[in-house]
N, C-alpha and C. Protein backbone atom coordinates (compact mmCIF):
# COMPACT_ATOMS: atom_id res chain seq x y z
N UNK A 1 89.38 121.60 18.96
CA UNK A 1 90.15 120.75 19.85
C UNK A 1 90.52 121.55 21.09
N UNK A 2 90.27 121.12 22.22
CA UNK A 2 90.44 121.71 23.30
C UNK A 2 91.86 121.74 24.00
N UNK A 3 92.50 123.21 24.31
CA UNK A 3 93.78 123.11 24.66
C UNK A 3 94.39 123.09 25.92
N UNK A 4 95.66 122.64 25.99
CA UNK A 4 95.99 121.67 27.48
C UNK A 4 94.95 122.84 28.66
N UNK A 5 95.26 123.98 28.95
CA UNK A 5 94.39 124.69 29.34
C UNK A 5 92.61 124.75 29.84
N UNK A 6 92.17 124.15 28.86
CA UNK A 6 90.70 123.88 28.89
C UNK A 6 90.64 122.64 29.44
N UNK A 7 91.66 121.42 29.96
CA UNK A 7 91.17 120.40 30.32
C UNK A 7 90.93 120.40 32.21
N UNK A 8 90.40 119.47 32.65
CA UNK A 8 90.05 119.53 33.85
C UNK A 8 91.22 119.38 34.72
N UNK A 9 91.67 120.11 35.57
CA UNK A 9 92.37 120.27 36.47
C UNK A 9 93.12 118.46 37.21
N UNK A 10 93.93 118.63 37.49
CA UNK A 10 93.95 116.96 38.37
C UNK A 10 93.35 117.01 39.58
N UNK A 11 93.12 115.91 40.44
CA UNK A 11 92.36 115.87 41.28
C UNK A 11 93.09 116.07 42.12
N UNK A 12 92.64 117.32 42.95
CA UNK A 12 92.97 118.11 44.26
C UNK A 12 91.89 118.33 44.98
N UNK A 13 92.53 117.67 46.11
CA UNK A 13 91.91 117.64 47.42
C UNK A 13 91.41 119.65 47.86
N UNK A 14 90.18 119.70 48.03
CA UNK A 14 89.89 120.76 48.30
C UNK A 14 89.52 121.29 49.87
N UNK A 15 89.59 119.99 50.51
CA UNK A 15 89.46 120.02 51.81
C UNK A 15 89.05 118.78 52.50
N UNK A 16 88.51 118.80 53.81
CA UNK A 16 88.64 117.14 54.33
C UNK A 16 87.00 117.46 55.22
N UNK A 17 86.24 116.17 55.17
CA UNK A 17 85.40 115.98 55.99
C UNK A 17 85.46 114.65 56.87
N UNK A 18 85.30 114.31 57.97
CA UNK A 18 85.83 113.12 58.85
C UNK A 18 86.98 112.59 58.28
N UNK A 19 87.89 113.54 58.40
CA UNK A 19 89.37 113.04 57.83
C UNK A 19 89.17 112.18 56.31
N UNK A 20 88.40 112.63 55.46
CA UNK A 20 88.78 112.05 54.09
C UNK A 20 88.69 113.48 53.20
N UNK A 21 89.86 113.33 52.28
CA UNK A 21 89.77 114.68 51.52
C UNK A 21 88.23 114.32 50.63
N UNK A 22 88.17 115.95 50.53
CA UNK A 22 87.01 116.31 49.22
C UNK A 22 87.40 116.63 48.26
N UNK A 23 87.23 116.39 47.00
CA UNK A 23 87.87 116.88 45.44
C UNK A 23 87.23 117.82 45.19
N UNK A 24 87.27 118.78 44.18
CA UNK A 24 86.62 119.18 43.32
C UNK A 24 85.88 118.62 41.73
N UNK A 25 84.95 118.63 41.76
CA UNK A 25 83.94 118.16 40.82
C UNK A 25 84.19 119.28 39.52
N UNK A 26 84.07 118.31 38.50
CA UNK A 26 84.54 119.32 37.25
C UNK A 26 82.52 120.50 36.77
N UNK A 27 81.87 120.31 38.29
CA UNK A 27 80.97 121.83 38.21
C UNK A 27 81.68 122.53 38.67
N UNK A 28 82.15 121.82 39.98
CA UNK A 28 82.75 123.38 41.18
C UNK A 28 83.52 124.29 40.47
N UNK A 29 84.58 123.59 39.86
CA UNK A 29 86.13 123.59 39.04
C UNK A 29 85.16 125.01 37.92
N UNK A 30 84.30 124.54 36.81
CA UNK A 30 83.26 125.44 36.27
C UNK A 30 82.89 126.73 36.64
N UNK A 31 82.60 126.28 37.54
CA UNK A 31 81.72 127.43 38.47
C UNK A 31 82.39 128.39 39.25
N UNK A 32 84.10 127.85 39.65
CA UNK A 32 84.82 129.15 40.19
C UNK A 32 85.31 129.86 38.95
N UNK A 33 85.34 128.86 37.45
CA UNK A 33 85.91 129.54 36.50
C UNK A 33 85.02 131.20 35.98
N UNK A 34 83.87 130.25 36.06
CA UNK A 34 83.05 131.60 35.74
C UNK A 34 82.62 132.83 36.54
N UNK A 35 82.64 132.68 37.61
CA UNK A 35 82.78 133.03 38.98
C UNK A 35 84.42 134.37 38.73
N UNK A 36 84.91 133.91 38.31
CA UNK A 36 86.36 134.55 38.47
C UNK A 36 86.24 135.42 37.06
N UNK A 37 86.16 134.99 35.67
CA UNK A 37 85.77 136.29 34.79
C UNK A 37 84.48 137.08 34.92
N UNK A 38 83.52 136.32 35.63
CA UNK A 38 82.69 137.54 36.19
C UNK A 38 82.94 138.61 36.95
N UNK A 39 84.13 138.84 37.93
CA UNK A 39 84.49 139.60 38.54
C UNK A 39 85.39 140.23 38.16
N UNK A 40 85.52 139.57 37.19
CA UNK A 40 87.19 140.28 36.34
C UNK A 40 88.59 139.77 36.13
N UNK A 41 88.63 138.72 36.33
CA UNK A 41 89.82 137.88 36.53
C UNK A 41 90.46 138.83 37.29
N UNK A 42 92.29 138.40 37.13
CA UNK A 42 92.95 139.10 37.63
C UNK A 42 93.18 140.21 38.24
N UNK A 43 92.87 140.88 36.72
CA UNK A 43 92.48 142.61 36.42
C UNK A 43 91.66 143.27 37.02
N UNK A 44 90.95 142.52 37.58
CA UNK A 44 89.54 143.29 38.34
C UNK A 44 90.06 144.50 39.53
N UNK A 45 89.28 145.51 39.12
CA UNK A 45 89.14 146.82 40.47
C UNK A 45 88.96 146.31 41.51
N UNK A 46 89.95 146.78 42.48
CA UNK A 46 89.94 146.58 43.66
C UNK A 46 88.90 147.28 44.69
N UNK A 47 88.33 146.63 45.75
CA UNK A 47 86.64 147.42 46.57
C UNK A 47 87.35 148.80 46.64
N UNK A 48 88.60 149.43 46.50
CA UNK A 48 89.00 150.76 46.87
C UNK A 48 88.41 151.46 45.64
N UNK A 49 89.11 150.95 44.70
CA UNK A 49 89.02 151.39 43.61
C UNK A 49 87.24 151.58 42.83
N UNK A 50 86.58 150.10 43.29
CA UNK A 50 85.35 150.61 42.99
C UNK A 50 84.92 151.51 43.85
N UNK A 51 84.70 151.43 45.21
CA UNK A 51 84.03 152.61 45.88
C UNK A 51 84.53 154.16 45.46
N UNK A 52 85.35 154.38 44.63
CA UNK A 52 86.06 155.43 43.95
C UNK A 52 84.71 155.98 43.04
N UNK A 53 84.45 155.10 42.00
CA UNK A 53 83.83 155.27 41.15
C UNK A 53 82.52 155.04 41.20
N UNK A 54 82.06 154.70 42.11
CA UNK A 54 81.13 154.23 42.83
C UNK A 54 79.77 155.60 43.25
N UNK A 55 78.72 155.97 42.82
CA UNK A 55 78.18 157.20 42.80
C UNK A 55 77.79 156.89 44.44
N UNK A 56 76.94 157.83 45.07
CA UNK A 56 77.20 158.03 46.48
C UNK A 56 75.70 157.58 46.79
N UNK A 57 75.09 156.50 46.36
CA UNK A 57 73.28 156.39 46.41
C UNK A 57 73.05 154.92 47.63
N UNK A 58 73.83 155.64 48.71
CA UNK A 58 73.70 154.08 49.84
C UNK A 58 72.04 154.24 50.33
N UNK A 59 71.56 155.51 50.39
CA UNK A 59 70.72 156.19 50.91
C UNK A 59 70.89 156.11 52.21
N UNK A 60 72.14 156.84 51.99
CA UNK A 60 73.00 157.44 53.74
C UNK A 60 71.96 158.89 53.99
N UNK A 61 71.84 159.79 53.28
CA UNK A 61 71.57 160.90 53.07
C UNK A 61 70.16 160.71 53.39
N UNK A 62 69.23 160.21 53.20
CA UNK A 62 68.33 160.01 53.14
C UNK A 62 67.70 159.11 55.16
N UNK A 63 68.40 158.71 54.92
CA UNK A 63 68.71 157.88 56.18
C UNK A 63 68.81 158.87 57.39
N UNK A 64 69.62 159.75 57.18
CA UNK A 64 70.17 161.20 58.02
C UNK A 64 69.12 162.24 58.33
N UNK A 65 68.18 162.24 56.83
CA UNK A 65 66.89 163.07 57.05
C UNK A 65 65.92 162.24 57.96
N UNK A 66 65.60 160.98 57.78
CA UNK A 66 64.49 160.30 58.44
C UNK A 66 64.99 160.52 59.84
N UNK A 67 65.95 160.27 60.25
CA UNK A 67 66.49 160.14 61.39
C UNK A 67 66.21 161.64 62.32
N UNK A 68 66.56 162.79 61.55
CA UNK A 68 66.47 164.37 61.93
C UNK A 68 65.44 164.74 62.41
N UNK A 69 63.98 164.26 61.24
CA UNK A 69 62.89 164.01 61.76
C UNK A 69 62.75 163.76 62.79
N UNK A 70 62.55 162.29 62.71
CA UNK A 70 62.26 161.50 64.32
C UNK A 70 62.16 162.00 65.38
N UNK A 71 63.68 162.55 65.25
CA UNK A 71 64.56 163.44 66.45
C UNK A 71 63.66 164.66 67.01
N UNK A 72 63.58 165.01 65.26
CA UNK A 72 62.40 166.47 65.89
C UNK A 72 61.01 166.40 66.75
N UNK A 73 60.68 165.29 66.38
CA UNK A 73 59.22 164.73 66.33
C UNK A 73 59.02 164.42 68.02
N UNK A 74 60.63 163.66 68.49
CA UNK A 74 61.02 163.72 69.94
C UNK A 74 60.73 164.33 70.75
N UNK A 75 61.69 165.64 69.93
CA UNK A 75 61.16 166.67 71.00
C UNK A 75 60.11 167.65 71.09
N UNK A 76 59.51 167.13 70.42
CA UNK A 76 57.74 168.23 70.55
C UNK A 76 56.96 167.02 71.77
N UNK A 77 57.35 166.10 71.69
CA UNK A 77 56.40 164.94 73.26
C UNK A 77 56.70 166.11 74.27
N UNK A 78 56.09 165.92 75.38
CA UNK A 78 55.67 166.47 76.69
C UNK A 78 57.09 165.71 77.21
N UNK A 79 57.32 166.54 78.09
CA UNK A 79 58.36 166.04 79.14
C UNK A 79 57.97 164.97 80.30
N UNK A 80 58.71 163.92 80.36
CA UNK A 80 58.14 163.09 81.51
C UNK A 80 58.25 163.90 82.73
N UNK A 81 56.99 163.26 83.86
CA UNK A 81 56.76 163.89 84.96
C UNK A 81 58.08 163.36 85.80
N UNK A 82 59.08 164.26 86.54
CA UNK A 82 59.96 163.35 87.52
C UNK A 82 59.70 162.67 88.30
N UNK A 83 60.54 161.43 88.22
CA UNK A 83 60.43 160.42 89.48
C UNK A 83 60.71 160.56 90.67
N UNK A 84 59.94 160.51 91.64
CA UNK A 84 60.51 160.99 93.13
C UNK A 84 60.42 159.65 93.78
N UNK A 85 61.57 160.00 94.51
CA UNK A 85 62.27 158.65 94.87
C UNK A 85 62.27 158.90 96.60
N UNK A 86 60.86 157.80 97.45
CA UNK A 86 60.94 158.35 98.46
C UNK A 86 61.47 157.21 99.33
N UNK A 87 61.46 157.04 100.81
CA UNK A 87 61.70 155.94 101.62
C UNK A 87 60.79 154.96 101.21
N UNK A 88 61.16 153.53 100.92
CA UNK A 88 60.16 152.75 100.95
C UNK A 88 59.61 152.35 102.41
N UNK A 89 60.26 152.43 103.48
CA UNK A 89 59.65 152.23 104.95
C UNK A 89 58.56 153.35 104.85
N UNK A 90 58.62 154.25 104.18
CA UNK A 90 57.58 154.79 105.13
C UNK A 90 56.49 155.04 104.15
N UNK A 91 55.13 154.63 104.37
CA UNK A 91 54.36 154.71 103.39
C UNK A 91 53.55 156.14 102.69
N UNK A 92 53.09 156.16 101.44
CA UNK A 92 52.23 157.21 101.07
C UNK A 92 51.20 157.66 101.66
N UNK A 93 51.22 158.86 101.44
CA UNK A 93 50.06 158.94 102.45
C UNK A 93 48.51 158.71 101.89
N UNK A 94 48.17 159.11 99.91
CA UNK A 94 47.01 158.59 99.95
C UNK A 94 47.16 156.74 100.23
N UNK A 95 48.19 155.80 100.15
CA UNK A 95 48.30 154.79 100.39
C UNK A 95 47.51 154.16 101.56
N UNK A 96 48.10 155.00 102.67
CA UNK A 96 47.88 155.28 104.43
C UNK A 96 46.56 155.12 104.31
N UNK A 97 46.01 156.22 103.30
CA UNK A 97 43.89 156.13 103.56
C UNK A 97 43.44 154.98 102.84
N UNK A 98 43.90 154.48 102.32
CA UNK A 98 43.02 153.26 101.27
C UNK A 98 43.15 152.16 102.07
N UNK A 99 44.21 152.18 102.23
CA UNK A 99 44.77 150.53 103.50
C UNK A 99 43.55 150.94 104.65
N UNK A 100 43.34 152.15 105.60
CA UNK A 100 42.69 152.58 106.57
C UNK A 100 40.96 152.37 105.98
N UNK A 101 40.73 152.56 104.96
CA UNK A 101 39.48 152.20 103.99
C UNK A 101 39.11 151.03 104.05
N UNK A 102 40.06 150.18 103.81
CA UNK A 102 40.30 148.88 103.35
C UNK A 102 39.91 147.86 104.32
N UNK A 103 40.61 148.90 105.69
CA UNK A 103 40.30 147.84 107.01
C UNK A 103 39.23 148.36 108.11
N UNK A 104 38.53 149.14 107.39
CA UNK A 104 36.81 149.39 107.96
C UNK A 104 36.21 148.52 107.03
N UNK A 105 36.26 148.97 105.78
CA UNK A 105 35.01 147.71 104.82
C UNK A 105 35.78 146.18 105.84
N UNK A 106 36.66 145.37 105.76
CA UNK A 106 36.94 144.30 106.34
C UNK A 106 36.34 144.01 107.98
N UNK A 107 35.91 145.21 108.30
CA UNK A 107 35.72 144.85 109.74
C UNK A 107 34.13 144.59 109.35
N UNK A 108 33.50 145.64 108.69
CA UNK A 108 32.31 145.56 108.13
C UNK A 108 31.61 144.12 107.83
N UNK A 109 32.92 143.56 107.10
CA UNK A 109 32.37 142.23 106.23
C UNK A 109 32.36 141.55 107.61
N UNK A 110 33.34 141.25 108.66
CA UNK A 110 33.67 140.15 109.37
C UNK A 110 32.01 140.56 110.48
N UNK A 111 31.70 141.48 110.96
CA UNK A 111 30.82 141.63 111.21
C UNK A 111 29.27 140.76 110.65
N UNK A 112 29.31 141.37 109.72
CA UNK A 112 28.28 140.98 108.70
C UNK A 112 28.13 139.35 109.02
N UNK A 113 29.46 138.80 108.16
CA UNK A 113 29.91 137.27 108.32
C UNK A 113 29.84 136.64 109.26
N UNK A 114 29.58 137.34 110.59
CA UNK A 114 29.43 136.61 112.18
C UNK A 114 28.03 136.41 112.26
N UNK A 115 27.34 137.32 112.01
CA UNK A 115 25.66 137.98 112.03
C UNK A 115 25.53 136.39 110.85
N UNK A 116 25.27 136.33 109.88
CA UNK A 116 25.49 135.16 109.30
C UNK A 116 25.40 133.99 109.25
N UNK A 117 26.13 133.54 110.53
CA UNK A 117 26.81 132.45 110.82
C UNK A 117 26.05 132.20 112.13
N UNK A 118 26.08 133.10 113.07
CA UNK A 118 24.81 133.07 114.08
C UNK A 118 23.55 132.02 113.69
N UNK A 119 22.97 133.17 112.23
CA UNK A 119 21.67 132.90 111.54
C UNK A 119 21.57 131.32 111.35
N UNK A 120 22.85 130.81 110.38
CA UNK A 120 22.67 129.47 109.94
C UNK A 120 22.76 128.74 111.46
N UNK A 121 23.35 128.94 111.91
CA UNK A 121 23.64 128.07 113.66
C UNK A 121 22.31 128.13 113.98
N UNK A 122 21.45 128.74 114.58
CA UNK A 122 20.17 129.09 114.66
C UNK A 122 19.11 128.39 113.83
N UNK A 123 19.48 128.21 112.24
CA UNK A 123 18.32 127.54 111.77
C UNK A 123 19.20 126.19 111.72
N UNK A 124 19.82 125.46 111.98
CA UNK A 124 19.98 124.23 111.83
C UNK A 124 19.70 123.87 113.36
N UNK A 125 19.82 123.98 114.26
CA UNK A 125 19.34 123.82 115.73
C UNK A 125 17.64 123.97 115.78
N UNK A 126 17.09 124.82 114.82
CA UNK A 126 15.91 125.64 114.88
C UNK A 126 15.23 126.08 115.70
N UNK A 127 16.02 126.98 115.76
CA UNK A 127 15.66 128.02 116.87
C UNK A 127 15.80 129.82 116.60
N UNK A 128 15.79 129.53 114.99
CA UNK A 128 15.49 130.99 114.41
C UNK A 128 14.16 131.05 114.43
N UNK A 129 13.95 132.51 114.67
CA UNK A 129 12.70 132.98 115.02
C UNK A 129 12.00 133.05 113.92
């Protein structure tokens, strides 16, 4: 026979959704029961108290070595080359020759492209030789 104790709780509002309370369901009611001697009821060690007794295996230590590594591993790379930080007005100088490169081949082409254009003018009139 089950004693006053073991019977289901009265119905208490456990909280509200669009303003209507929510009960507890005689699982929930269950489920914090067991929930609560799983941890120890009352009596249960406090997180101080377990981390007391608690052996030291976070694999902090371990964590500390990988890390040391790394670190070491860092510093055996080559040193970056420094950044030199010049005027942007005024340009590079291999820059200076490629642009100066750049605008002989272009004169080259426009040349070319005139010579060209002559030709087709010439054979649609026909009067290429």
């Amino acid at each position: 026979m089950p004693t006053p104790l073991d019977l289901f709780p009265a119905r208490v509002a456990i909280g509200r959704v669009d303003g209507k309370p929510v009960f507890a369901s005689p699982e929930f009611i269950r489920a914090l029961g067991d929930l609560f001697i799983r941890v120890g009821g009352a009596n249960a060690p406090s997180n101080s108290e377990l981390a007391l007794t608690d052996d030291d295996d976070s694999g902090l230590e371990e964590f500390k070595a990988e890390l040391a590594k790394a670190l070491d591993g860092l510093g055996m790379q080559p040193t970056p080359e420094p950044v030199s930080f010049t005027d942007p007005m005024q340009p590079l100088v291999h820059e200076h020759v490629a642009v100066e490169y750049l605008l002989t081949e272009l004169a080259g082409l426009r040349e070319q492209v005139a010579a060209l254009q002559t030709q087709i003018n010439d054979l649609q009139q026909g009067t290429y030789p």
